[in-house]
C-alpha atoms as a PDB file:
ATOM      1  CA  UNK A   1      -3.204 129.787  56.088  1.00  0.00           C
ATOM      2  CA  UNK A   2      -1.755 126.475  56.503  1.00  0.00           C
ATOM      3  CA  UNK A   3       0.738 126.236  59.076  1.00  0.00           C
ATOM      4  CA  UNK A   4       3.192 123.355  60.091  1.00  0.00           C
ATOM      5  CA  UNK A   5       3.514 121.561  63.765  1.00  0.00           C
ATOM      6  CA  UNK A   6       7.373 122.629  64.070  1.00  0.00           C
ATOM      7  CA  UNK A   7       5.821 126.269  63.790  1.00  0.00           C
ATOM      8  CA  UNK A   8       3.603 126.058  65.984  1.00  0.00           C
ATOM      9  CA  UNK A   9       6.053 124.109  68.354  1.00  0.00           C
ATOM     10  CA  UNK A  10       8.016 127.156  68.278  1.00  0.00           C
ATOM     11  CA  UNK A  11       5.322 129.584  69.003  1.00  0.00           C
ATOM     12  CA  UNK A  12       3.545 127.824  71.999  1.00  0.00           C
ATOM     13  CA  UNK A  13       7.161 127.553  73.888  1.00  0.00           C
ATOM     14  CA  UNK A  14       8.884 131.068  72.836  1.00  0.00           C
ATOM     15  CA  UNK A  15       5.197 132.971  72.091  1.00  0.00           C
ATOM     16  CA  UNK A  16       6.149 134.372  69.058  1.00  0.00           C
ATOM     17  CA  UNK A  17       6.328 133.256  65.688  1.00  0.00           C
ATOM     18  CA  UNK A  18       9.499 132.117  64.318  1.00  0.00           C
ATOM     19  CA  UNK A  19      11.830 134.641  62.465  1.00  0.00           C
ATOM     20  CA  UNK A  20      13.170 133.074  59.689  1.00  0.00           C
ATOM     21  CA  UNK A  21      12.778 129.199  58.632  1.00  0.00           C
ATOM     22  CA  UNK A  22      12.735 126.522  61.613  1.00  0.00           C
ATOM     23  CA  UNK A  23      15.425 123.660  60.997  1.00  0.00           C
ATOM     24  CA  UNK A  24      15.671 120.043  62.392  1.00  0.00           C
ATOM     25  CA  UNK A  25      19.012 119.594  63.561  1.00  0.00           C
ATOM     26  CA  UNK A  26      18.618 115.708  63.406  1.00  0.00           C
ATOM     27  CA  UNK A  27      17.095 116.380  59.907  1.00  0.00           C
ATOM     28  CA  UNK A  28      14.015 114.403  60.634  1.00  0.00           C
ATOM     29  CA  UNK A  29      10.798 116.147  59.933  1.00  0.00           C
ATOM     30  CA  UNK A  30       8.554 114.227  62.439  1.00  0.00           C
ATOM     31  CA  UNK A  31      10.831 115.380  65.396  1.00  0.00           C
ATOM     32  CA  UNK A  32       9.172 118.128  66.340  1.00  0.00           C
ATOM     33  CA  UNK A  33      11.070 118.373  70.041  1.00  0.00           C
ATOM     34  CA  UNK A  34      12.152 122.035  70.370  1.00  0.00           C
ATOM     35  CA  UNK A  35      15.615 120.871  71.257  1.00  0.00           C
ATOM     36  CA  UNK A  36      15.524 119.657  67.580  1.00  0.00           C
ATOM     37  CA  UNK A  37      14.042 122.930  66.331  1.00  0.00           C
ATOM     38  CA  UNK A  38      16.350 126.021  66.043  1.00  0.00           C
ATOM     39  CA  UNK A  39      15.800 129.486  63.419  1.00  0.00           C
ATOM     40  CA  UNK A  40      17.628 129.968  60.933  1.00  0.00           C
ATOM     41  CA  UNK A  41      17.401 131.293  57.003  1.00  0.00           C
ATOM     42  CA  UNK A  42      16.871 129.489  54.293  1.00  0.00           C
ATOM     43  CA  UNK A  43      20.405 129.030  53.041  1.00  0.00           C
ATOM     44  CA  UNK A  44      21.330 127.797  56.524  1.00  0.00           C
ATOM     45  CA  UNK A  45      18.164 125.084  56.781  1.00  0.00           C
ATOM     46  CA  UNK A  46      18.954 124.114  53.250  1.00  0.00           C
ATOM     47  CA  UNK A  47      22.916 123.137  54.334  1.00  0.00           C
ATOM     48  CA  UNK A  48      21.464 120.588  56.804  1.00  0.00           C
ATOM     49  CA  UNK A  49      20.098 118.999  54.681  1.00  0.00           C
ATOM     50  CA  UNK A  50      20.587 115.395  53.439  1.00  0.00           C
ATOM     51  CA  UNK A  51      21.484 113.444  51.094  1.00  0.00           C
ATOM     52  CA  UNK A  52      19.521 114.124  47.711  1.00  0.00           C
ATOM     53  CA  UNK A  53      18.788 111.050  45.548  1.00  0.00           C
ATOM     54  CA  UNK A  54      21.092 111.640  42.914  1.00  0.00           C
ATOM     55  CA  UNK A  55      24.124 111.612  45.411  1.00  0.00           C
ATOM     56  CA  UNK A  56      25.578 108.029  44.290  1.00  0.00           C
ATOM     57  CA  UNK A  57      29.007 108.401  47.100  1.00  0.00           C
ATOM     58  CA  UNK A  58      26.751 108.157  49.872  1.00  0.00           C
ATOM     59  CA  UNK A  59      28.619 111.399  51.287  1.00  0.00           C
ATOM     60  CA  UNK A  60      27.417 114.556  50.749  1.00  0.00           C
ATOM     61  CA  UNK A  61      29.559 117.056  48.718  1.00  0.00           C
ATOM     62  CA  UNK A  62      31.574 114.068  47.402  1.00  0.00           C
ATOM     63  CA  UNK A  63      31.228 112.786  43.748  1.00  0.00           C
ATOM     64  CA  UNK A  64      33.456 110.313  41.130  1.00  0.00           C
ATOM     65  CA  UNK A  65      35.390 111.077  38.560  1.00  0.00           C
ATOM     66  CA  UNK A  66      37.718 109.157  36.947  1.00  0.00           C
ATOM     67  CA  UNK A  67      38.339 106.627  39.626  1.00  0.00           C
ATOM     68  CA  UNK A  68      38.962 109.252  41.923  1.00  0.00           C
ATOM     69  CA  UNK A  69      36.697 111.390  44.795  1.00  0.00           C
ATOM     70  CA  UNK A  70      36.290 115.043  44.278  1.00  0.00           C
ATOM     71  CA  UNK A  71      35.132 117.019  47.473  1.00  0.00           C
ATOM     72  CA  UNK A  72      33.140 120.526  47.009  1.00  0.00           C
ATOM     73  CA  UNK A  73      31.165 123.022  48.847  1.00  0.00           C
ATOM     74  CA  UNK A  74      29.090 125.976  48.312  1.00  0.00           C
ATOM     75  CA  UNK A  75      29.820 128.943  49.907  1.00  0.00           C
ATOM     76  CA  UNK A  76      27.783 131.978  49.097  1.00  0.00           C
ATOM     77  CA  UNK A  77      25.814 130.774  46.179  1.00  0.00           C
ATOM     78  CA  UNK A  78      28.985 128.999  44.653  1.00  0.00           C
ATOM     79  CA  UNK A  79      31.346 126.214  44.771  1.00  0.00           C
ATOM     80  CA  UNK A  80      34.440 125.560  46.443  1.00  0.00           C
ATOM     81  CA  UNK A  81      36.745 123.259  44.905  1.00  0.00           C
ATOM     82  CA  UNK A  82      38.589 121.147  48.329  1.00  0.00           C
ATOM     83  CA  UNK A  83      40.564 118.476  47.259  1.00  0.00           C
ATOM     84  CA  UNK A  84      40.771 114.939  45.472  1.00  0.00           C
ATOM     85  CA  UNK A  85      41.333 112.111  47.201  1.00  0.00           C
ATOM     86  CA  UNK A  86      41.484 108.113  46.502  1.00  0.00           C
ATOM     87  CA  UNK A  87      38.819 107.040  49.065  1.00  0.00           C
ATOM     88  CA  UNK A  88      35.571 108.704  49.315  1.00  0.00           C
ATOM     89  CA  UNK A  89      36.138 108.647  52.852  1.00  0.00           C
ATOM     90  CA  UNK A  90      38.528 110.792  52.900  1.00  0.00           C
ATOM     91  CA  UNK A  91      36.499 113.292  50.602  1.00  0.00           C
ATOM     92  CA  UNK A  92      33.990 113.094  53.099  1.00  0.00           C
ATOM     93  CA  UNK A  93      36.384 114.693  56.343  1.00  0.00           C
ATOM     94  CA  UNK A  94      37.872 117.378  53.623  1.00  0.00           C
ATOM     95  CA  UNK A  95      33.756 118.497  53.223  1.00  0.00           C
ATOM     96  CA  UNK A  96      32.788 117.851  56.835  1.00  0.00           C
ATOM     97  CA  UNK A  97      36.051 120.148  57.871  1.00  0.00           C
ATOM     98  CA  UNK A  98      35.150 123.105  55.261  1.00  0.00           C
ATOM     99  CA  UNK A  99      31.438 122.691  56.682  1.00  0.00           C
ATOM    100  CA  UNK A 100      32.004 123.606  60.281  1.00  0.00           C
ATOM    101  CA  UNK A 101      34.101 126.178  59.177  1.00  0.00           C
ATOM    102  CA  UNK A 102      31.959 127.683  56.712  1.00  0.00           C
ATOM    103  CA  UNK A 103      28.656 126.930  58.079  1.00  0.00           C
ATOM    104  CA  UNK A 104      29.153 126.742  61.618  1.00  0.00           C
ATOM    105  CA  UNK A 105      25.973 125.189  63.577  1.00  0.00           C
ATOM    106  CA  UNK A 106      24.006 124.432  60.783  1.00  0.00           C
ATOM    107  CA  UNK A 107      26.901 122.336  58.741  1.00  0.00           C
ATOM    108  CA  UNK A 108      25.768 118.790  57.616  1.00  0.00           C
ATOM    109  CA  UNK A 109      26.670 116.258  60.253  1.00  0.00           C
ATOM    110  CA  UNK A 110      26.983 112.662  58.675  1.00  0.00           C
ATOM    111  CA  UNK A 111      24.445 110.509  61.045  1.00  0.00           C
ATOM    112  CA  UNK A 112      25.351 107.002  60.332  1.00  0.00           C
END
């Protein structure tokens, strides 16, 4: 079968194939540098990711409503309610916090 350059990264420097899925940390597919490869599981590749192209904050887990930013998460499959706030700024730090606490090394890192 078909498989992808950050697999094979993985295998020619650790000589074995990876265990789970293999994440970008910098969340850029053509950096296949295996200092920007780590394993992981699905769940955890999928909360690095970025941005999708409905997000209209420009801050991920932060949406309008009413004039006002709402911050969530998901944890386990569902979401975690963390706070309204006036800027969206501020939304943003209230889901960056409950990401390195929840998801640890693979929580979403705003690169600006």
């Amino acid at each position: 079968g078909r498989q992808y350059a950050h697999r094979l990264a993985w295998l020619f420097v650790h000589g074995r194939w990876p265990n789970g899925d293999i994440d970008h940390i910098n969340r850029d597919k053509t950096d296949n540098r295996i200092s920007n490869l780590r394993e992981g599981s699905r769940s955890e590749n999928q909360r690095n990711q970025g941005l999708t192209a409905a997000n209209r904050s420009g801050f991920k887990g932060v949406c309008q409503r009413r004039g006002r930013w709402i911050a969530t998460i998901r944890d386990n499959g569902r979401y975690v309610y963390l706070g309204t706030f006036d800027k969206p700024e501020a939304a943003s730090l209230a889901y960056q916090d409950a990401a390195e606490r929840l998801h640890g090394e693979f929580c979403f890192k705003e690169i600006r």
